[in-house]
PDB file of N, CA and C in Angstrom:
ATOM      1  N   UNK A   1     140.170 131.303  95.133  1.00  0.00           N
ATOM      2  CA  UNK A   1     139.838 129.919  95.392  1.00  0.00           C
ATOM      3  C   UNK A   1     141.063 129.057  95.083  1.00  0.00           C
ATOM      4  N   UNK A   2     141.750 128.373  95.651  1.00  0.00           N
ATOM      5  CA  UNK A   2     142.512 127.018  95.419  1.00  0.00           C
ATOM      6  C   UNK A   2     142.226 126.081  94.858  1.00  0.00           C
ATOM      7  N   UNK A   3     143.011 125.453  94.553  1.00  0.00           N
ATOM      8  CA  UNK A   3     143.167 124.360  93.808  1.00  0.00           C
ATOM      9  C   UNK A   3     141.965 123.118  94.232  1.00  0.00           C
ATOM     10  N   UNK A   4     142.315 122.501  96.134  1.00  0.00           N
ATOM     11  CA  UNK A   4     141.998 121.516  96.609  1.00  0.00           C
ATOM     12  C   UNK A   4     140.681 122.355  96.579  1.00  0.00           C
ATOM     13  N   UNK A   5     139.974 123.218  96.746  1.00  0.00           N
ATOM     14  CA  UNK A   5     138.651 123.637  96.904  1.00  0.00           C
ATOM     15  C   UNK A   5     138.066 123.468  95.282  1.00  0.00           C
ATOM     16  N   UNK A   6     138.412 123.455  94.331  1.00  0.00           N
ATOM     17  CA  UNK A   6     137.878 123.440  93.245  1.00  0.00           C
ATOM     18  C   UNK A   6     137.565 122.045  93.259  1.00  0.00           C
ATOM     19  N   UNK A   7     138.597 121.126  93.210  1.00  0.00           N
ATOM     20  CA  UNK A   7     138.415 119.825  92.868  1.00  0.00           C
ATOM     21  C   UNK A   7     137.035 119.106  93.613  1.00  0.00           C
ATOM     22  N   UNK A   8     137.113 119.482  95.119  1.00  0.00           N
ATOM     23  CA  UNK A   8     136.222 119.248  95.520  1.00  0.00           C
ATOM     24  C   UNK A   8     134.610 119.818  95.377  1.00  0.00           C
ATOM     25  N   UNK A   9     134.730 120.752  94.950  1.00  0.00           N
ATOM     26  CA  UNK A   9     133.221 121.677  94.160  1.00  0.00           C
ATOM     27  C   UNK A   9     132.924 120.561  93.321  1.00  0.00           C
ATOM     28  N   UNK A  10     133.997 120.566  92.125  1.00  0.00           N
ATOM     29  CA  UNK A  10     133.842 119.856  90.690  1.00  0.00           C
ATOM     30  C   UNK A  10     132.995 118.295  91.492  1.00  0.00           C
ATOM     31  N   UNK A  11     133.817 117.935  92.183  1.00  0.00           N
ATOM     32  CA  UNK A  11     133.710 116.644  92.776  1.00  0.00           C
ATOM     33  C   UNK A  11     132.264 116.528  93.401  1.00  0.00           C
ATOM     34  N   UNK A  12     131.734 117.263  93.958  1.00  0.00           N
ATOM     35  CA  UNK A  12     130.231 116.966  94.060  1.00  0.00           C
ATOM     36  C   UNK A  12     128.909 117.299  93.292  1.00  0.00           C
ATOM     37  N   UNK A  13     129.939 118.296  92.810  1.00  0.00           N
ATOM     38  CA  UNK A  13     128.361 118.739  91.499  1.00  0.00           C
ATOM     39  C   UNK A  13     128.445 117.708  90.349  1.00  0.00           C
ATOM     40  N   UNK A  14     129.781 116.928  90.158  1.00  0.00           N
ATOM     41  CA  UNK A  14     130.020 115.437  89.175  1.00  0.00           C
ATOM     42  C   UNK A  14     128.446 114.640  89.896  1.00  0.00           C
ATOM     43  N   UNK A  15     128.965 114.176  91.353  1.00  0.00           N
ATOM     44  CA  UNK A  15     128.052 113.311  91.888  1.00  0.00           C
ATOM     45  C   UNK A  15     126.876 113.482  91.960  1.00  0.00           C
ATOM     46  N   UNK A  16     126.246 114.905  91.931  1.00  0.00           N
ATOM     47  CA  UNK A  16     124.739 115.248  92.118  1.00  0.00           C
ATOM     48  C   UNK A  16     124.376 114.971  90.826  1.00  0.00           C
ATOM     49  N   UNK A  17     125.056 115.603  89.812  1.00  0.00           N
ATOM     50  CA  UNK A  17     124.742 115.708  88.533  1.00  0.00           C
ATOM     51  C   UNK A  17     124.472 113.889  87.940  1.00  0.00           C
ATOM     52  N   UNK A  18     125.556 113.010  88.225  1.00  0.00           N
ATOM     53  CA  UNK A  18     125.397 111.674  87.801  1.00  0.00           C
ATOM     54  C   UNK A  18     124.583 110.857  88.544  1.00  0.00           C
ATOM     55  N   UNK A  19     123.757 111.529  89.724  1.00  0.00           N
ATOM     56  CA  UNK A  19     122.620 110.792  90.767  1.00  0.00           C
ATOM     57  C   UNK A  19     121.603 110.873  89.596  1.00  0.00           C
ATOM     58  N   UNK A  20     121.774 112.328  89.957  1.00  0.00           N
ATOM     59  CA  UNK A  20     120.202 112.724  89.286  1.00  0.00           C
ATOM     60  C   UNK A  20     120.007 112.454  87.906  1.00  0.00           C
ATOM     61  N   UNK A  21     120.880 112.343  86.816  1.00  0.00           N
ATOM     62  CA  UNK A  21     120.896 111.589  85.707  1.00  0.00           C
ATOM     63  C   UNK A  21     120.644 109.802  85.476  1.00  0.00           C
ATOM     64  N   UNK A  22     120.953 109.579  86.308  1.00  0.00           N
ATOM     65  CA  UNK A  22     121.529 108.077  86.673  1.00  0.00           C
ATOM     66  C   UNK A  22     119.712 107.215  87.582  1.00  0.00           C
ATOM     67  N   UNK A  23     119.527 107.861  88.494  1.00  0.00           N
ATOM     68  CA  UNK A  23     118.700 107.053  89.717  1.00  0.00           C
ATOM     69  C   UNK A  23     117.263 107.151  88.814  1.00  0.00           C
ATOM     70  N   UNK A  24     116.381 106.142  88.724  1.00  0.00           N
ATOM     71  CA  UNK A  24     115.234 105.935  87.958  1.00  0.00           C
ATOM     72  C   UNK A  24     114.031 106.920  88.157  1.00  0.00           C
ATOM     73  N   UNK A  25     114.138 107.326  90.066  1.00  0.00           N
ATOM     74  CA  UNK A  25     113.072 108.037  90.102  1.00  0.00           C
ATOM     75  C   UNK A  25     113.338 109.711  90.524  1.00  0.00           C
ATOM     76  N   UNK A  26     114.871 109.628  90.209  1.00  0.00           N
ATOM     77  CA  UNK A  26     115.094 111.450  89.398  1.00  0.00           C
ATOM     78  C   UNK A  26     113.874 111.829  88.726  1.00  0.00           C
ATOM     79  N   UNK A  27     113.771 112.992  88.117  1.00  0.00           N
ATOM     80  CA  UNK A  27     112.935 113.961  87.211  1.00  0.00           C
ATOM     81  C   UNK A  27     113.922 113.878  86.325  1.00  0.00           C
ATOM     82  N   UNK A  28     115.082 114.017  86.288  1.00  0.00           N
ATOM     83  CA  UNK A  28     115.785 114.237  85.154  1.00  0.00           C
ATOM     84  C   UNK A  28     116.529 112.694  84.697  1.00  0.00           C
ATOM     85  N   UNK A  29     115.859 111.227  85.117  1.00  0.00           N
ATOM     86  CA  UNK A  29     116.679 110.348  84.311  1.00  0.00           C
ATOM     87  C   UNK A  29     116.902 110.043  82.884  1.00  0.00           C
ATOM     88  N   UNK A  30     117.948 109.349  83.153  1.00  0.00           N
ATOM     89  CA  UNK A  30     118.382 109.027  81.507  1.00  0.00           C
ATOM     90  C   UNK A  30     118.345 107.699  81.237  1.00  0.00           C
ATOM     91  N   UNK A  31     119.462 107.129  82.385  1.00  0.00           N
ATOM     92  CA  UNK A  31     120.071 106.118  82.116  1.00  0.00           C
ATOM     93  C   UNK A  31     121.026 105.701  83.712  1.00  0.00           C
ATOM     94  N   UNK A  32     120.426 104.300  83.820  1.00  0.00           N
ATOM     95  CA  UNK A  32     121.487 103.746  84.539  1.00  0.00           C
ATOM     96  C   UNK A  32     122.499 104.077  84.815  1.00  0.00           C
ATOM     97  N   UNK A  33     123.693 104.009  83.936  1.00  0.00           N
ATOM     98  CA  UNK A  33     124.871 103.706  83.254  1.00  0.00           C
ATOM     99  C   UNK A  33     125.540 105.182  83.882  1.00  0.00           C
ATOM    100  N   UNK A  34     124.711 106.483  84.433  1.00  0.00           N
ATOM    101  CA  UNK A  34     125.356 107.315  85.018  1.00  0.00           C
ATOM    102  C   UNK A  34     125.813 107.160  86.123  1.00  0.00           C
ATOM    103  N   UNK A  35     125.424 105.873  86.940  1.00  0.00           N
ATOM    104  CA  UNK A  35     125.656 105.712  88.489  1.00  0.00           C
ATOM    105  C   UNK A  35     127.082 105.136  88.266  1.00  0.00           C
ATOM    106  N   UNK A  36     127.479 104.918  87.327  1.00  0.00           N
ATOM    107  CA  UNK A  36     128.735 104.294  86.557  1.00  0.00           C
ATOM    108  C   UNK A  36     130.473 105.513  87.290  1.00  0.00           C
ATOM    109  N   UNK A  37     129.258 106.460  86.798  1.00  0.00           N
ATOM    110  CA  UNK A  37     130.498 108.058  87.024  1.00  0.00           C
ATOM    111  C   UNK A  37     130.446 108.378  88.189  1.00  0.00           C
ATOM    112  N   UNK A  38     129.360 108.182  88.925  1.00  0.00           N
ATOM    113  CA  UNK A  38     129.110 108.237  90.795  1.00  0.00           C
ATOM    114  C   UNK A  38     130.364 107.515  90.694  1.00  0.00           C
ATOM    115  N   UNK A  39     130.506 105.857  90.572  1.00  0.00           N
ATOM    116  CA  UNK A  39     131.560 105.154  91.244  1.00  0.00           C
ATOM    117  C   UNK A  39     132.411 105.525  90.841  1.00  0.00           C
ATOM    118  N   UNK A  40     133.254 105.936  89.619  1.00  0.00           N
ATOM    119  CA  UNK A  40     134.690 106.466  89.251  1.00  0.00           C
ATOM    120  C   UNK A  40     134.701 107.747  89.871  1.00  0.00           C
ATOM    121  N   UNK A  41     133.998 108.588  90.108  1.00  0.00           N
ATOM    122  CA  UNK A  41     134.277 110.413  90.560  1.00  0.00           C
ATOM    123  C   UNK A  41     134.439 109.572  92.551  1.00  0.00           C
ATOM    124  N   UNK A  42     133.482 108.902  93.186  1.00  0.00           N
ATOM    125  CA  UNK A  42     133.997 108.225  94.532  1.00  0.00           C
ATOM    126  C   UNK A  42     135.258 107.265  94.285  1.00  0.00           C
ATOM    127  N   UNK A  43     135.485 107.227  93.613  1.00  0.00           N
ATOM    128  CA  UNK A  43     136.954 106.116  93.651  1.00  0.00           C
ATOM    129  C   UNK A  43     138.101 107.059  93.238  1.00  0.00           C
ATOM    130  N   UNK A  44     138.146 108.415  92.378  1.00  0.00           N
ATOM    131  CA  UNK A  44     138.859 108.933  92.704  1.00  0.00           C
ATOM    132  C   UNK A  44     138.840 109.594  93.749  1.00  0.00           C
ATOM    133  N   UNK A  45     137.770 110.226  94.228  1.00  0.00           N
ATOM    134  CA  UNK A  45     138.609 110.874  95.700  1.00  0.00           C
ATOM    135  C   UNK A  45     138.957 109.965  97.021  1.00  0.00           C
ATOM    136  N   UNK A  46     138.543 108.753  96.660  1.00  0.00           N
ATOM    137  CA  UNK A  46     138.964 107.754  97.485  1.00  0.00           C
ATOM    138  C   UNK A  46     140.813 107.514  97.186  1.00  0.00           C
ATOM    139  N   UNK A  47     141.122 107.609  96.674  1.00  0.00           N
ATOM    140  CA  UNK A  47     142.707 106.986  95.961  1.00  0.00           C
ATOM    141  C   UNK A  47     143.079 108.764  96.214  1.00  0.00           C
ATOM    142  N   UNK A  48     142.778 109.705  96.245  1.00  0.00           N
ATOM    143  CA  UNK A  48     143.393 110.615  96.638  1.00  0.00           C
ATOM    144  C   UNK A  48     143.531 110.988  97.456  1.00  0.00           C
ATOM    145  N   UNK A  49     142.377 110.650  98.801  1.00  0.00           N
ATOM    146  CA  UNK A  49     142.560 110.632  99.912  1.00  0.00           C
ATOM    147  C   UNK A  49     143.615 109.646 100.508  1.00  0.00           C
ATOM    148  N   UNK A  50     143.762 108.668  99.840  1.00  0.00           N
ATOM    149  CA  UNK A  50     145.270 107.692 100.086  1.00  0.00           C
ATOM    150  C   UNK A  50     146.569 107.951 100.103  1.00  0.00           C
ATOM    151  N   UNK A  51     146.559 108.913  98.514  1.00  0.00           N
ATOM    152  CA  UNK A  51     147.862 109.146  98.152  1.00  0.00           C
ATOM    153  C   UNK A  51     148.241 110.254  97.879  1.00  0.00           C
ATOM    154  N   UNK A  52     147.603 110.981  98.704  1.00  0.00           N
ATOM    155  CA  UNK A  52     147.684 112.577  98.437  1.00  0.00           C
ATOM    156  C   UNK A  52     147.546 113.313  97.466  1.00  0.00           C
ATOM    157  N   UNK A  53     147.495 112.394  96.400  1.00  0.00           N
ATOM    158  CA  UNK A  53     147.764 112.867  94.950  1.00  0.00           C
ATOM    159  C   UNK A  53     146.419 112.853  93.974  1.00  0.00           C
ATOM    160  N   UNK A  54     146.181 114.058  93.313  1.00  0.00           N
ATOM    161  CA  UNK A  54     145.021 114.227  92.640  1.00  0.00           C
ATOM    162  C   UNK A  54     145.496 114.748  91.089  1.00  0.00           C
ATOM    163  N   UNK A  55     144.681 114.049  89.974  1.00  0.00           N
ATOM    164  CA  UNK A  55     145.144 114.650  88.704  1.00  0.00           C
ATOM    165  C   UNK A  55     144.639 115.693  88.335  1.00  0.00           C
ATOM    166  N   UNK A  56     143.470 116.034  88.680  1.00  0.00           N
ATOM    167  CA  UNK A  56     142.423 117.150  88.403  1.00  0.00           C
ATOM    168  C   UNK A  56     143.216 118.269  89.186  1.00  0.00           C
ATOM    169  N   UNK A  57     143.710 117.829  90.497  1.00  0.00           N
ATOM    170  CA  UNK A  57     144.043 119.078  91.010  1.00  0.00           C
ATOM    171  C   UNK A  57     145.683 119.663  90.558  1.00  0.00           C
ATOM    172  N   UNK A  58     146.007 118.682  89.830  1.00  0.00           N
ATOM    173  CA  UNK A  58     147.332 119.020  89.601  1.00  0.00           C
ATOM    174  C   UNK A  58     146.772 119.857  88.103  1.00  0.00           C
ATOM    175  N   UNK A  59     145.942 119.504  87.480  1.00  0.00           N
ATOM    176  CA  UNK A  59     145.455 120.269  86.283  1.00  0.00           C
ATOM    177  C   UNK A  59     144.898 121.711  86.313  1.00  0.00           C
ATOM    178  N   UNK A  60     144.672 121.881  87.709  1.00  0.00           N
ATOM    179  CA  UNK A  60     143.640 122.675  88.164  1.00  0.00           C
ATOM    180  C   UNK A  60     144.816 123.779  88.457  1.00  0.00           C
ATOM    181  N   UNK A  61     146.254 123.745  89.143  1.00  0.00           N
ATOM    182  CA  UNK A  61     147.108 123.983  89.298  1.00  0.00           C
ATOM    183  C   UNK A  61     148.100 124.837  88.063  1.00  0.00           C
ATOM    184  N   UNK A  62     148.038 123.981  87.271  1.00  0.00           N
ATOM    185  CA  UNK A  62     148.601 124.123  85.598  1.00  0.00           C
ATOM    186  C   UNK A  62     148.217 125.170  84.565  1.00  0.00           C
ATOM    187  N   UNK A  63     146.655 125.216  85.171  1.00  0.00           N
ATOM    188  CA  UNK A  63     145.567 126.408  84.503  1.00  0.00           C
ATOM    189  C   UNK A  63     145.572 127.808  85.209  1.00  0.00           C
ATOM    190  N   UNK A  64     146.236 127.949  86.668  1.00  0.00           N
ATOM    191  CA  UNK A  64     146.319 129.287  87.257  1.00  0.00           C
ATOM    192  C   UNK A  64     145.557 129.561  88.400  1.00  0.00           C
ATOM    193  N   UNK A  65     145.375 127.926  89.453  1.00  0.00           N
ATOM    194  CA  UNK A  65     144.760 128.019  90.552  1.00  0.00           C
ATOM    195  C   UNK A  65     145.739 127.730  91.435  1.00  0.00           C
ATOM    196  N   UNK A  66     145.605 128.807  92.491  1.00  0.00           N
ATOM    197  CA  UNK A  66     146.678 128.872  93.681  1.00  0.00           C
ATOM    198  C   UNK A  66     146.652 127.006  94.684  1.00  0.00           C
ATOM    199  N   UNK A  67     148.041 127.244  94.449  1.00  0.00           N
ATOM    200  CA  UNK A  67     147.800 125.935  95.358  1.00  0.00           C
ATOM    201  C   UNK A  67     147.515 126.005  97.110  1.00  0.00           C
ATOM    202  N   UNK A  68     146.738 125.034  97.090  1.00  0.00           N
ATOM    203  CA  UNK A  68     146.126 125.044  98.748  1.00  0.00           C
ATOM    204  C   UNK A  68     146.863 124.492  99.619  1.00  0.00           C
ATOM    205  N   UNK A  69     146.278 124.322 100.689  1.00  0.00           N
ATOM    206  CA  UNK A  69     147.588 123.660 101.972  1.00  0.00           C
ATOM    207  C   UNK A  69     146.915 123.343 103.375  1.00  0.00           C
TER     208      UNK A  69
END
């Protein structure tokens, strides 16, 4: 698995995970305040889709994941 494929895994199981924590009529709510991490986990892959540049994936890279292309 690569790098850009991880980030993006990580990147939606973040978002399912902070719906379903987050949205009132989940089974599993908590709290508001998770729809919080929806918008930062969409705003980073928004700004990486801009600038090519991802920190997770450069981390992801650092730890012994082949880089993608």
């Amino acid at each position: 698995m690569t790098s850009w494929q991880m980030v993006r895994i990580l990147a939606g199981v973040f978002i399912m995970l902070s719906v379903a924590l987050g949205a009132p009529s989940s089974p599993f709510f908590m709290n508001e305040w998770w729809l919080a991490f929806t918008l930062f986990v969409g705003a980073n892959v928004f700004q990486s889709g801009l600038t090519k540049w991802c920190l997770l994936e450069t981390i992801m890279r650092k730890i012994g994941f082949k880089s993608g292309s």
